[in-house]
C-alpha atoms as a PDB file:
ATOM      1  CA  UNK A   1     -20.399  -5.068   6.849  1.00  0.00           C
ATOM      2  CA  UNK A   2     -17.384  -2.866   9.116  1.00  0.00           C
ATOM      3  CA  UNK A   3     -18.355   0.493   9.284  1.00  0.00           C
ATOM      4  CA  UNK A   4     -14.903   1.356   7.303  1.00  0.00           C
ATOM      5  CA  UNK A   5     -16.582  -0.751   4.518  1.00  0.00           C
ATOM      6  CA  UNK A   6     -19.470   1.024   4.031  1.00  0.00           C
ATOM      7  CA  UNK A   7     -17.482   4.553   5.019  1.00  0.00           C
ATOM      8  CA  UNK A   8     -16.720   7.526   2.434  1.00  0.00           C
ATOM      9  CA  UNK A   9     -13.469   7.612   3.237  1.00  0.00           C
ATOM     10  CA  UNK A  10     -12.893   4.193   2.511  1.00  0.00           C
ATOM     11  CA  UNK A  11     -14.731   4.859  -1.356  1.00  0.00           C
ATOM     12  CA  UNK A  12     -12.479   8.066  -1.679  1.00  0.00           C
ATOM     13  CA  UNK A  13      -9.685   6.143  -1.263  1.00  0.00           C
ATOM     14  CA  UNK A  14     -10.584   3.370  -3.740  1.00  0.00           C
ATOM     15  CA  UNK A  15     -11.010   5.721  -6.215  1.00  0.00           C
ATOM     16  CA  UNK A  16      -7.740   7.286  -5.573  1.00  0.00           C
ATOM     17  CA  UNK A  17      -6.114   4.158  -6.140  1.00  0.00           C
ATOM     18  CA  UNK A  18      -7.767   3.388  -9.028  1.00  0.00           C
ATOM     19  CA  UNK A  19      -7.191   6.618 -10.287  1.00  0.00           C
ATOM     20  CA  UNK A  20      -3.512   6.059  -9.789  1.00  0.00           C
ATOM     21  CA  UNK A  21      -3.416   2.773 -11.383  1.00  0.00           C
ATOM     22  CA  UNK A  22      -5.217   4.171 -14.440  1.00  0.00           C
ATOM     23  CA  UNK A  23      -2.288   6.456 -14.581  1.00  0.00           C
ATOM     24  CA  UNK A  24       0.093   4.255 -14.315  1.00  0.00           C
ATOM     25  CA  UNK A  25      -1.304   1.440 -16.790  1.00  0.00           C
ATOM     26  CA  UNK A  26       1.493   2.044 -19.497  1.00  0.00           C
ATOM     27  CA  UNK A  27       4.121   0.817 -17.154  1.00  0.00           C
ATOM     28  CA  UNK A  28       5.276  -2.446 -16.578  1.00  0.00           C
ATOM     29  CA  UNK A  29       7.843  -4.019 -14.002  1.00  0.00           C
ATOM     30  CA  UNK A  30       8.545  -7.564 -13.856  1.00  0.00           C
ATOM     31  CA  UNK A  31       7.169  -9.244 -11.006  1.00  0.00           C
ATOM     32  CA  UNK A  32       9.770 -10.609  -8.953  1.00  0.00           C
ATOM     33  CA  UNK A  33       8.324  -8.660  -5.863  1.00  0.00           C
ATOM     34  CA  UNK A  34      11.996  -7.456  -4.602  1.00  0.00           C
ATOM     35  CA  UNK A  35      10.116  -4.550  -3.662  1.00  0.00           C
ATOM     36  CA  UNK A  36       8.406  -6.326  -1.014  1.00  0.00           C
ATOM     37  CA  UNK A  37      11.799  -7.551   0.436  1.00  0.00           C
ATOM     38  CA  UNK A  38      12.901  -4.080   2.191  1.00  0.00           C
ATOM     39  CA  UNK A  39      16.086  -5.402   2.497  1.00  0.00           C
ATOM     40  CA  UNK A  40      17.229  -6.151  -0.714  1.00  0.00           C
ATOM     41  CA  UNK A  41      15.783  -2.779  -1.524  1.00  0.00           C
ATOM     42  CA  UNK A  42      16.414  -0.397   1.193  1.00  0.00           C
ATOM     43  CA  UNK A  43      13.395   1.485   1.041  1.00  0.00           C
ATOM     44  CA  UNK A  44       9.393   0.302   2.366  1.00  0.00           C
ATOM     45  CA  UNK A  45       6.278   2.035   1.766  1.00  0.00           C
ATOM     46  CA  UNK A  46       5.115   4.735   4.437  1.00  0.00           C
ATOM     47  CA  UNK A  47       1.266   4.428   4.205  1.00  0.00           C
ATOM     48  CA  UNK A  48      -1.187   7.375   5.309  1.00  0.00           C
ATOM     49  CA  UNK A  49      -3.668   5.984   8.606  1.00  0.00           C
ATOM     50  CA  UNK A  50      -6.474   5.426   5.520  1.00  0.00           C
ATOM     51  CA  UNK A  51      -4.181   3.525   3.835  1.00  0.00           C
ATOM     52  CA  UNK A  52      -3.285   1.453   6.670  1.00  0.00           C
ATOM     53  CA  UNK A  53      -7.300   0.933   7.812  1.00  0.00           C
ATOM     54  CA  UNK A  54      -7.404  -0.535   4.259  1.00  0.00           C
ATOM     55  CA  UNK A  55      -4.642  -3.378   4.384  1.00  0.00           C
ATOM     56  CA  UNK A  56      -5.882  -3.789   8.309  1.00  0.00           C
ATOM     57  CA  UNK A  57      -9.674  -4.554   7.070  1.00  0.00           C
ATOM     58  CA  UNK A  58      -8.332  -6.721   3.561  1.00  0.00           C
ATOM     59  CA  UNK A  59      -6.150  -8.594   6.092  1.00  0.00           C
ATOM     60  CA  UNK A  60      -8.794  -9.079   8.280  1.00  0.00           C
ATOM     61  CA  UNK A  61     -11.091 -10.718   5.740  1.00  0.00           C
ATOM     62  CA  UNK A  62      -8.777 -12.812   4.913  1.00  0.00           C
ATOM     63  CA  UNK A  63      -7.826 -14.101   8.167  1.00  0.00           C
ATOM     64  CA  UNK A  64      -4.265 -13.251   8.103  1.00  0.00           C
ATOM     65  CA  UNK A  65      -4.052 -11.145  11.397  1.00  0.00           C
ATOM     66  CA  UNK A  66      -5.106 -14.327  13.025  1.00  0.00           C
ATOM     67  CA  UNK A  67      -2.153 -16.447  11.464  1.00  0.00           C
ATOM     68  CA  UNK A  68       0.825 -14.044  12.580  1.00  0.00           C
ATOM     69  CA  UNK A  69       1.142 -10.491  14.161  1.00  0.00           C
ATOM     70  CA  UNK A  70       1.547  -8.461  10.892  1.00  0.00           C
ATOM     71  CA  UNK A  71       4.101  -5.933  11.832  1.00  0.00           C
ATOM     72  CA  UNK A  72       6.264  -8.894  12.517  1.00  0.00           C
ATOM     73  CA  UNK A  73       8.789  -9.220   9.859  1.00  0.00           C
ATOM     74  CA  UNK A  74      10.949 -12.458   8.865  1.00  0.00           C
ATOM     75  CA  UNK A  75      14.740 -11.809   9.008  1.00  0.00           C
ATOM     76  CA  UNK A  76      15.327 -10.412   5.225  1.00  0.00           C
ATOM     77  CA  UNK A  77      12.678  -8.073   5.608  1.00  0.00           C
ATOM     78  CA  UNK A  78       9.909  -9.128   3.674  1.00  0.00           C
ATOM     79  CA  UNK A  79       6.763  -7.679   3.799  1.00  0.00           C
ATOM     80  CA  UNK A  80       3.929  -9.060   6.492  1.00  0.00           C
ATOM     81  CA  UNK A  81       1.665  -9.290   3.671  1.00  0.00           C
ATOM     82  CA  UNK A  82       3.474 -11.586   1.159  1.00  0.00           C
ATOM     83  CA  UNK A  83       2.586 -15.140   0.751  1.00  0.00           C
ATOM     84  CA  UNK A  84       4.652 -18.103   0.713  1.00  0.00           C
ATOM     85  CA  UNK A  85       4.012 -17.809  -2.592  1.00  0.00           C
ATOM     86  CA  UNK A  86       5.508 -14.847  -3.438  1.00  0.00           C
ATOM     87  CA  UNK A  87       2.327 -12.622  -4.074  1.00  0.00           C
ATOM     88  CA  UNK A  88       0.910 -10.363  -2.021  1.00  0.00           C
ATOM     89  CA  UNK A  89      -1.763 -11.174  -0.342  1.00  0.00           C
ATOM     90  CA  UNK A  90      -3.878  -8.335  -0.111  1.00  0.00           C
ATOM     91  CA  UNK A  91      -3.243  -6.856  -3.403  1.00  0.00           C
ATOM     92  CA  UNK A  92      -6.256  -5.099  -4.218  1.00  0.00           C
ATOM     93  CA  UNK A  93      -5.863  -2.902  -1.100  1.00  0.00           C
ATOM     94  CA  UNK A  94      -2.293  -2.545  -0.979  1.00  0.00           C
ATOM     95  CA  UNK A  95      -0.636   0.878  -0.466  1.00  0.00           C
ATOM     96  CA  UNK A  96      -0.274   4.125  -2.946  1.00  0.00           C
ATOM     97  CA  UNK A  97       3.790   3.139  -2.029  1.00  0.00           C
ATOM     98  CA  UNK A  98       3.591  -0.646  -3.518  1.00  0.00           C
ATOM     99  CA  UNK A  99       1.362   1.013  -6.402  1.00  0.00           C
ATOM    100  CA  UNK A 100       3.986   3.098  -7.511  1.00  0.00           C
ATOM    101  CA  UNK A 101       7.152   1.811  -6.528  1.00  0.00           C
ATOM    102  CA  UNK A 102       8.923   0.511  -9.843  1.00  0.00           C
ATOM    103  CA  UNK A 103      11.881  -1.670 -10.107  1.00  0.00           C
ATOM    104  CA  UNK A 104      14.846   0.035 -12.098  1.00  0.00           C
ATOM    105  CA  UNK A 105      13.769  -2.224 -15.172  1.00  0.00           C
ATOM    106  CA  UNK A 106      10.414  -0.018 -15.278  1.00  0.00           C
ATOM    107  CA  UNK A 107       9.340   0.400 -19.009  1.00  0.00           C
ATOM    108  CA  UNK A 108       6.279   2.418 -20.747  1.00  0.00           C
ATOM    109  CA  UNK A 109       7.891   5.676 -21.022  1.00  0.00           C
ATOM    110  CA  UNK A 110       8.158   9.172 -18.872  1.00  0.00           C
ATOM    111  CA  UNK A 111       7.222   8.811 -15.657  1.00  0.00           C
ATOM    112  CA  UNK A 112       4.311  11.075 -15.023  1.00  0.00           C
ATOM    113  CA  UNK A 113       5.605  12.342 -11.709  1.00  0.00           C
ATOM    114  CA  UNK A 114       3.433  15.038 -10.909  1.00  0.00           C
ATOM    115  CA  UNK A 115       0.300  13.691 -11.515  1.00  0.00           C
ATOM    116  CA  UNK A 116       1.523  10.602  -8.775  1.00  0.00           C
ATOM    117  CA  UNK A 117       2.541  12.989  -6.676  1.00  0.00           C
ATOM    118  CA  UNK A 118      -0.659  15.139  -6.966  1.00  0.00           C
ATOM    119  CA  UNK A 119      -2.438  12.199  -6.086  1.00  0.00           C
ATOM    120  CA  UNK A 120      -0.166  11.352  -3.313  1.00  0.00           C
ATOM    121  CA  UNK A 121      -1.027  14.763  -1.934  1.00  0.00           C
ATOM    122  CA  UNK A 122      -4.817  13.771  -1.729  1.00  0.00           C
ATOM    123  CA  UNK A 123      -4.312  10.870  -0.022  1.00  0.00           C
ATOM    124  CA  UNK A 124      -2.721  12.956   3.024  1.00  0.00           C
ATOM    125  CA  UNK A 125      -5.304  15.010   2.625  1.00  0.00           C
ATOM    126  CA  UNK A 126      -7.953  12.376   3.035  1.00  0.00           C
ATOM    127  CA  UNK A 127      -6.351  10.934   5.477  1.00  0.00           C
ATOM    128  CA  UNK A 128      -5.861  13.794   7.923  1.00  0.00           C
ATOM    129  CA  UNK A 129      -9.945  14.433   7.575  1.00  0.00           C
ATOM    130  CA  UNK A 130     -10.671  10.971   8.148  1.00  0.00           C
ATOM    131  CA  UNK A 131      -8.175  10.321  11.102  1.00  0.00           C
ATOM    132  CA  UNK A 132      -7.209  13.804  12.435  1.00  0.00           C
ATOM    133  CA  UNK A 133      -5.307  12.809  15.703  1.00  0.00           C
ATOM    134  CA  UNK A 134      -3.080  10.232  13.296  1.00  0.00           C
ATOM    135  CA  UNK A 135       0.711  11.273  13.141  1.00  0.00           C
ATOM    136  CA  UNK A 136       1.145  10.745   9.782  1.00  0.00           C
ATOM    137  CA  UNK A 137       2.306   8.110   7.187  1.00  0.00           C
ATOM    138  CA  UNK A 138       4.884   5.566   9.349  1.00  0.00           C
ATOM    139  CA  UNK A 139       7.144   2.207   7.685  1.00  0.00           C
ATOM    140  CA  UNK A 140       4.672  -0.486   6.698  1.00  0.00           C
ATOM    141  CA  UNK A 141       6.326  -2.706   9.412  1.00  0.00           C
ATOM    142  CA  UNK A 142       5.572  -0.360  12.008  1.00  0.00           C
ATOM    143  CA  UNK A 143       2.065   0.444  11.096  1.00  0.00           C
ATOM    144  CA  UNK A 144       0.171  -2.897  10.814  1.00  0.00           C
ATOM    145  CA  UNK A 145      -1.075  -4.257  13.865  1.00  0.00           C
END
């Protein structure tokens, strides 16, 4: 087992995600994954360096840093981490961005934004414990490897 694995950081963060998707259970988008095609929607997720030791470690396992260079992106801007099939392949360890980015056809009610953004706020926080000398959350297709 990695040491990031078996690390406390990585558990706090798990639990911060789940956390978040708890929170955001009552709302649905359809899943077309446009929000993994940054140019369609002009906006990619900024992960946190614990965020980004995450989808390094669940891409990784899965031997997808072997197949391509991850921060390479095709020409429309799709995410590294999408599949020819249209999913994303690391899903379970994707980013607090992808969890709660919603396409504009987002239904289950009012948006609890201050809870999200509460949690958002401990994820920095974890993150600048567990990687002090990091510079901060960067674009997704910068920050993979």
């Amino acid at each position: 087992m990695s040491a990031w694995k078996a690390s406390a950081a990585r558990a706090e963060l798990l639990a911060l995600y789940k956390e978040v998707d708890a929170l955001l259970s009552p709302f649905s988008c359809p899943a077309s994954a446009d929000c993994c095609h940054f140019a369609r929607t002009n906006r990619e997720p900024y992960p946190h360096a614990v965020e980004i030791e995450e989808l390094e470690s669940a891409a990784r396992a899965l031997g997808i840093a072997q197949r391509k260079k991850l921060a390479v992106l095709r020409d429309e801007r799709t995410c590294a981490l999408l599949g020819d099939d249209g999913r994303c392949r690391v899903y379970a360890s994707r980013p607090f961005g992808c969890r709660t980015y919603f396409c504009e056809k987002m239904e289950g009610g009012k948006f609890p934004r201050a809870a999200v953004q509460e949690i958002a706020r401990r994820i920095a926080d974890l993150s600048a414990r567990a990687f002090p000398r990091d510079p901060g959350p960067r674009a997704l297709s910068k920050a993979l490897k």
